[in-house]
Protein backbone atom coordinates (compact mmCIF):
# COMPACT_ATOMS: atom_id res chain seq x y z
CA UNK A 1 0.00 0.00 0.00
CA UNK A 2 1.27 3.19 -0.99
CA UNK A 3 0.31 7.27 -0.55
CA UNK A 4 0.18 6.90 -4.11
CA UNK A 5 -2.78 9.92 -5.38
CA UNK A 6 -3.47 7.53 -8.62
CA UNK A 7 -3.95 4.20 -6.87
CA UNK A 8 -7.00 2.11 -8.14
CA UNK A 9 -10.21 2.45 -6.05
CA UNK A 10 -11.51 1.44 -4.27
CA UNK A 11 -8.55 0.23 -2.31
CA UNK A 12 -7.95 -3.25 -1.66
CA UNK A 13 -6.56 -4.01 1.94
CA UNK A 14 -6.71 -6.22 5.08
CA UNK A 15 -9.77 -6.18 7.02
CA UNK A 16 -9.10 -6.20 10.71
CA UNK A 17 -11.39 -7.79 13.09
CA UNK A 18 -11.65 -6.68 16.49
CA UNK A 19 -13.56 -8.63 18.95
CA UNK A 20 -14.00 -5.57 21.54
CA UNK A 21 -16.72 -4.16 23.99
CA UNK A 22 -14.14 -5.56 26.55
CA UNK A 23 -14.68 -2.69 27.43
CA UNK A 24 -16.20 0.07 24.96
CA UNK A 25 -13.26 2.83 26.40
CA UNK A 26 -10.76 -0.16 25.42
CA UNK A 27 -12.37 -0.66 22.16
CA UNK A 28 -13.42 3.02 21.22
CA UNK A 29 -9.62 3.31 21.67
CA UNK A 30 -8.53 0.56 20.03
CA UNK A 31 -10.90 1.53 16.35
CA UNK A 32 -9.72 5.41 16.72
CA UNK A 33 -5.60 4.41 17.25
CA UNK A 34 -5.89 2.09 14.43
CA UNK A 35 -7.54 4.50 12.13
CA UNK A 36 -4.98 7.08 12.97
CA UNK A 37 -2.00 5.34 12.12
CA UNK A 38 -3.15 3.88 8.86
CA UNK A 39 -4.26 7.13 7.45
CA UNK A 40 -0.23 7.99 8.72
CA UNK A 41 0.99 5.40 6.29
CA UNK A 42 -1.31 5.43 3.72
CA UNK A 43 -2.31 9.31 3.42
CA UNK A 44 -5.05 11.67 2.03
CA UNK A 45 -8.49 10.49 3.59
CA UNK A 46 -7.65 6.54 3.55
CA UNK A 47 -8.02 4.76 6.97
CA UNK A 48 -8.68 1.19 7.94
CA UNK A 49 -11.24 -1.54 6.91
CA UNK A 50 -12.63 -2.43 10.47
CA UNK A 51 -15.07 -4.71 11.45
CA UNK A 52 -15.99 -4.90 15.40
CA UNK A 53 -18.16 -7.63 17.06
CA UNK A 54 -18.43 -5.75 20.37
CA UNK A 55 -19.84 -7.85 23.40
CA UNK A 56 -21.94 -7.38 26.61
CA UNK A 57 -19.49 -6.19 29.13
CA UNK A 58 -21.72 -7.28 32.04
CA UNK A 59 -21.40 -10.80 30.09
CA UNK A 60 -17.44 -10.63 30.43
CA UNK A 61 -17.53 -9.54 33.93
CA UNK A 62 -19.70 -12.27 35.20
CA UNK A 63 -17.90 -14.97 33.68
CA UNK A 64 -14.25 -13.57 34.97
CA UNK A 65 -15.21 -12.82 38.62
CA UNK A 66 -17.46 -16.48 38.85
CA UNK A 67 -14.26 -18.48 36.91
CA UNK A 68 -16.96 -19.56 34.35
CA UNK A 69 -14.23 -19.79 31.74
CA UNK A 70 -16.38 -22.51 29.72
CA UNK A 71 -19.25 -20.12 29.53
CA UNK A 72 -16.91 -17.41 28.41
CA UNK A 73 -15.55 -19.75 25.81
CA UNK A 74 -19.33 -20.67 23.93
CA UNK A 75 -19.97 -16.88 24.28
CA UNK A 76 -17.42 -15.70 22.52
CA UNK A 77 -16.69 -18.68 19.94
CA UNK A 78 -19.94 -17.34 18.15
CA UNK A 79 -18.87 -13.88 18.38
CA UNK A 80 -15.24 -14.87 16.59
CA UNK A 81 -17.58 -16.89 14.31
CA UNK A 82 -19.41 -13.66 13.23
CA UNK A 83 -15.85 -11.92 12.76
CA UNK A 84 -14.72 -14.74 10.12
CA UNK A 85 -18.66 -14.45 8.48
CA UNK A 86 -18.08 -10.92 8.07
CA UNK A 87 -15.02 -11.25 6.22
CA UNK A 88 -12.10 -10.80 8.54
CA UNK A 89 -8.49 -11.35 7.52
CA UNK A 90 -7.16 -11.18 11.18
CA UNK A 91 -8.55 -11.58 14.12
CA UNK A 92 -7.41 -9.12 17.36
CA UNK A 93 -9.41 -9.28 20.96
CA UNK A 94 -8.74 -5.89 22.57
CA UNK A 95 -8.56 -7.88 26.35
CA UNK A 96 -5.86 -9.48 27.80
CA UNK A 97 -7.97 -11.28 30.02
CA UNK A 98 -10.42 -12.62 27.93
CA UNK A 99 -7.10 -14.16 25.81
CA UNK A 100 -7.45 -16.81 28.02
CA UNK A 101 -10.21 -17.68 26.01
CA UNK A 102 -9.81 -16.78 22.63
CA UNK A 103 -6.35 -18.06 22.27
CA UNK A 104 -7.48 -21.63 22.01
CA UNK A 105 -10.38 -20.41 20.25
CA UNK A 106 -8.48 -19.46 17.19
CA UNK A 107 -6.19 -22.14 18.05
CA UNK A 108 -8.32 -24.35 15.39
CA UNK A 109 -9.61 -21.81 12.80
CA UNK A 110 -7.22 -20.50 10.13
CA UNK A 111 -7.66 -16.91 10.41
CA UNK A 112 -4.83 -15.51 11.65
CA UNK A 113 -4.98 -14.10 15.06
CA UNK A 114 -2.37 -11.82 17.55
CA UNK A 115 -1.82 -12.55 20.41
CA UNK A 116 -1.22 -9.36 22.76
CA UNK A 117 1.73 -10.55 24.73
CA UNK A 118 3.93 -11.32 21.30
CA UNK A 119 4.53 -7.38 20.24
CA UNK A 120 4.84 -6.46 24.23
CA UNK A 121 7.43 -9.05 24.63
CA UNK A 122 8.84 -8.30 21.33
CA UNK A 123 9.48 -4.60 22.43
CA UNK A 124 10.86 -5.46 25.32
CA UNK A 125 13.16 -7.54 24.31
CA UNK A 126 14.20 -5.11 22.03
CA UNK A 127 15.03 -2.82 24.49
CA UNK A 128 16.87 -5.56 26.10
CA UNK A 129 15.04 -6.18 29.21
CA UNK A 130 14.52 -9.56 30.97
CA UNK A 131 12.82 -8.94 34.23
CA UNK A 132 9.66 -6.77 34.17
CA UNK A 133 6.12 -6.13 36.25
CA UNK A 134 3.09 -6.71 35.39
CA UNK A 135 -0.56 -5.00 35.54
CA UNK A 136 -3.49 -6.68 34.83
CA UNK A 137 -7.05 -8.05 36.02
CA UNK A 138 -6.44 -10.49 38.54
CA UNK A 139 -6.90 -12.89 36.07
CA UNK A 140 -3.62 -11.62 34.20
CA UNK A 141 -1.58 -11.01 37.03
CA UNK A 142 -2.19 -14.72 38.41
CA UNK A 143 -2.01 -16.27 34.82
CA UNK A 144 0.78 -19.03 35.03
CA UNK A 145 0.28 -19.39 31.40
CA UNK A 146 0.94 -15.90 30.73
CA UNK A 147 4.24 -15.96 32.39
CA UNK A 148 5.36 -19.42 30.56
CA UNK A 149 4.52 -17.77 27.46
CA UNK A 150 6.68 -14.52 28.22
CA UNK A 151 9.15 -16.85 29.70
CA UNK A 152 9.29 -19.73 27.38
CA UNK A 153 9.27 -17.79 24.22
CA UNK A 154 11.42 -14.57 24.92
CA UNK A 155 13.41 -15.72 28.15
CA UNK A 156 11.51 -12.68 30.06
CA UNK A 157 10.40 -13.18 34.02
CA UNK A 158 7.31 -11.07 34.53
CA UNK A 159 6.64 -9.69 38.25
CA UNK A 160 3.43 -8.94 39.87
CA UNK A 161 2.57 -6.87 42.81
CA UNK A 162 1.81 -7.84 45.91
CA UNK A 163 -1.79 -9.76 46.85
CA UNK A 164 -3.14 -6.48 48.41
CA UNK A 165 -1.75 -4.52 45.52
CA UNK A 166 -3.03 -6.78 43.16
CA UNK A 167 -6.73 -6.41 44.30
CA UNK A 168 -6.34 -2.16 44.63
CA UNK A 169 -5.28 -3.04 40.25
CA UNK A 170 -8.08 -5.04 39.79
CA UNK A 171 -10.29 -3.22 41.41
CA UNK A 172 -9.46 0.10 39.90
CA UNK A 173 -9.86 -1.65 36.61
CA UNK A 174 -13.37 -2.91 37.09
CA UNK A 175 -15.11 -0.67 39.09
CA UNK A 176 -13.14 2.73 37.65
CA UNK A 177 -11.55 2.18 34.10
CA UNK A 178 -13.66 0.09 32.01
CA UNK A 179 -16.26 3.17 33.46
CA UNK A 180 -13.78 5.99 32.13
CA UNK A 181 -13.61 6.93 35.43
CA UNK A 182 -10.09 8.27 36.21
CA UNK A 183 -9.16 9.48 39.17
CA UNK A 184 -6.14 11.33 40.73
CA UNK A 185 -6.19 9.09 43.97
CA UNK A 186 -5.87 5.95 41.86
CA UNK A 187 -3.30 7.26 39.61
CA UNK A 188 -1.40 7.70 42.41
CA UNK A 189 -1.55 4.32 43.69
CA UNK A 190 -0.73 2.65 40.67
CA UNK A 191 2.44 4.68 40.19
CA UNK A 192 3.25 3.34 43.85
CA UNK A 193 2.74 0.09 43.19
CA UNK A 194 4.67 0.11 40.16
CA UNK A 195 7.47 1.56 42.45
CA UNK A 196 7.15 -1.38 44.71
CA UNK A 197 7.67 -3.58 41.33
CA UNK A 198 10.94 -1.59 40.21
CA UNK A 199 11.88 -1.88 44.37
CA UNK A 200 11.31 -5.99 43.40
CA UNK A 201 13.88 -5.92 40.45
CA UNK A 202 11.83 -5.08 37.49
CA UNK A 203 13.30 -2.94 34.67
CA UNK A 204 9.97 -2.39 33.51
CA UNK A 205 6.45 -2.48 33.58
CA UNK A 206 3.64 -3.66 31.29
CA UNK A 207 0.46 -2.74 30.92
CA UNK A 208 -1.41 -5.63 30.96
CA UNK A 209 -5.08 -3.97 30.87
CA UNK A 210 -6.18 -2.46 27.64
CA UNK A 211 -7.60 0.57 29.76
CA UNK A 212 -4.66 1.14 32.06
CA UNK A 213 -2.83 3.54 29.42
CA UNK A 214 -5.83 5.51 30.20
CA UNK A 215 -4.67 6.32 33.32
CA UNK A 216 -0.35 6.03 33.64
CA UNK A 217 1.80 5.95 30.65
CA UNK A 218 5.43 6.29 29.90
CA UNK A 219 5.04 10.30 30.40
CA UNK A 220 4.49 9.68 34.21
CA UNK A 221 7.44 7.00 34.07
CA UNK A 222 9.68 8.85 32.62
CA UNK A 223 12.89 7.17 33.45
CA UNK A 224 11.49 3.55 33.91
CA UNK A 225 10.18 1.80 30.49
CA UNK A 226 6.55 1.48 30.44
CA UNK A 227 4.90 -1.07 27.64
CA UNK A 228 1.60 -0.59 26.80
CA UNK A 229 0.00 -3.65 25.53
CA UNK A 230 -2.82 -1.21 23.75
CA UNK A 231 -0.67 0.35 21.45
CA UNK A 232 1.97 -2.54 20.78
CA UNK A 233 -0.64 -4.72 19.96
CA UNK A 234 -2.12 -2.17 17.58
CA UNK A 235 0.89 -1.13 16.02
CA UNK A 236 0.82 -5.13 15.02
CA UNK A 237 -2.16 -4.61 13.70
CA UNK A 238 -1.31 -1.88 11.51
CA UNK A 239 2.17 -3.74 10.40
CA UNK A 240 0.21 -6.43 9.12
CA UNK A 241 -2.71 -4.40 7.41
CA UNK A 242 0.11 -2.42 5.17
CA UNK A 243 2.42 -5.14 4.36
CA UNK A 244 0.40 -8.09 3.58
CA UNK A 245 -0.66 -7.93 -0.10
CA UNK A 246 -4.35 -8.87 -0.77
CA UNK A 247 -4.80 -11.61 -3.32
């Protein structure tokens, strides 16, 4: 794809599939970053071809805080199914939690999907890190199979906070930014938190919550790396929309 003023219309590109509502703020976020950076590479008034199946957040947070994983699973299979219907060429889901489920979901389909934790741990290896914290749901945080895969693949050790830290992140997430609420008091203790993490060895910290860039980013971390899964993972996105030809 080029900037190119003659190119044949309409323009044929990758259609990228977001499974979102996981929450709206995350997936609002998600369609308008996208949209933003392919107009950047391609120019004039072109933007992306997105489609969004966006779910019942009240759904999501049932099945998360009552560990009804299976449930979550037949929920969302249909709503990846609808994705593929629609005419998807990739497949992203805009929560790191709900990965958990849609991993092995498109595990057995052919579309190709992106996992959030590949361009995170890509970046930071790139900036040559090995030992970094982690912010999430509780889910995320506690998610042994989240730190094999950051372990087993890239050779990075992920660190959490605390169990009473870890429930002042969760709770912040759920009740505050998946509301757009953001408030000064929680700012404040995720920045101290993520203090206690660097204080624990880490030489970074990721954001493991689609919302969380919402509230701290690297601007309030300014000598302490800060990846945000959010952006990395649509930055993927993007990559893959402008370099894979479409047949």
């Amino acid at each position: 794809m080029t900037k190119d003023s003659n190119v044949a219309r309409p323009l044929r590109q990758k259609v990228i599939g977001i499974l979102g509502g996981m929450s709206n703020q995350a997936t609002g976020e998600y369609y308008r970053m996208l949209n933003e950076r392919l107009n950047s590479r391609l120019g004039g008034w072109d933007n992306g071809e997105i489609i969004i199946v966006s779910v019942n957040f009240g759904n999501i947070e049932y099945f998360v805080r009552q560990n009804l994983w299976a449930e979550a699973h037949s929920y969302l299979l249909e709503k990846v199914e609808r994705l593929e219907r629609a005419g998807a060429d990739v497949i992203a889901c805009v929560s790191n939690t709900m990965h958990r489920v849609v991993e092995p979901i498109m595990a057995t389909r052919q579309t190709p999907f992106f996992h959030i934790a590949d361009p995170t741990a890509d970046a930071i290896r790139k900036a040559g890190l090995r030992k970094v914290g982690l912010l999430g749901t509780m889910s995320v945080m506690q998610s042994d199979a989240l730190r094999q895969r950051y372990s087993q693949r890239y050779g990075i050790e992920l660190v959490a906070p605390s169990d009473a830290d870890k429930q002042i992140v969760d709770r912040v997430i759920f009740d505050e930014l998946v509301r757009g609420d953001l408030r000064d008091t929680s700012k404040r203790e995720y920045l101290r938190i993520v203090a206690g993490l660097r204080a624990d060895g880490a030489e970074g910290v990721i954001l493991g919550c689609t919302e969380i860039f919402l509230l701290i980013g690297q601007s309030d971390l300014p000598n302490f790396p800060v990846f945000d899964t959010t952006e990395l993972h649509v930055d993927a996105l993007v990559d893959f929309a402008c370099s894979t030809s479409v047949p």
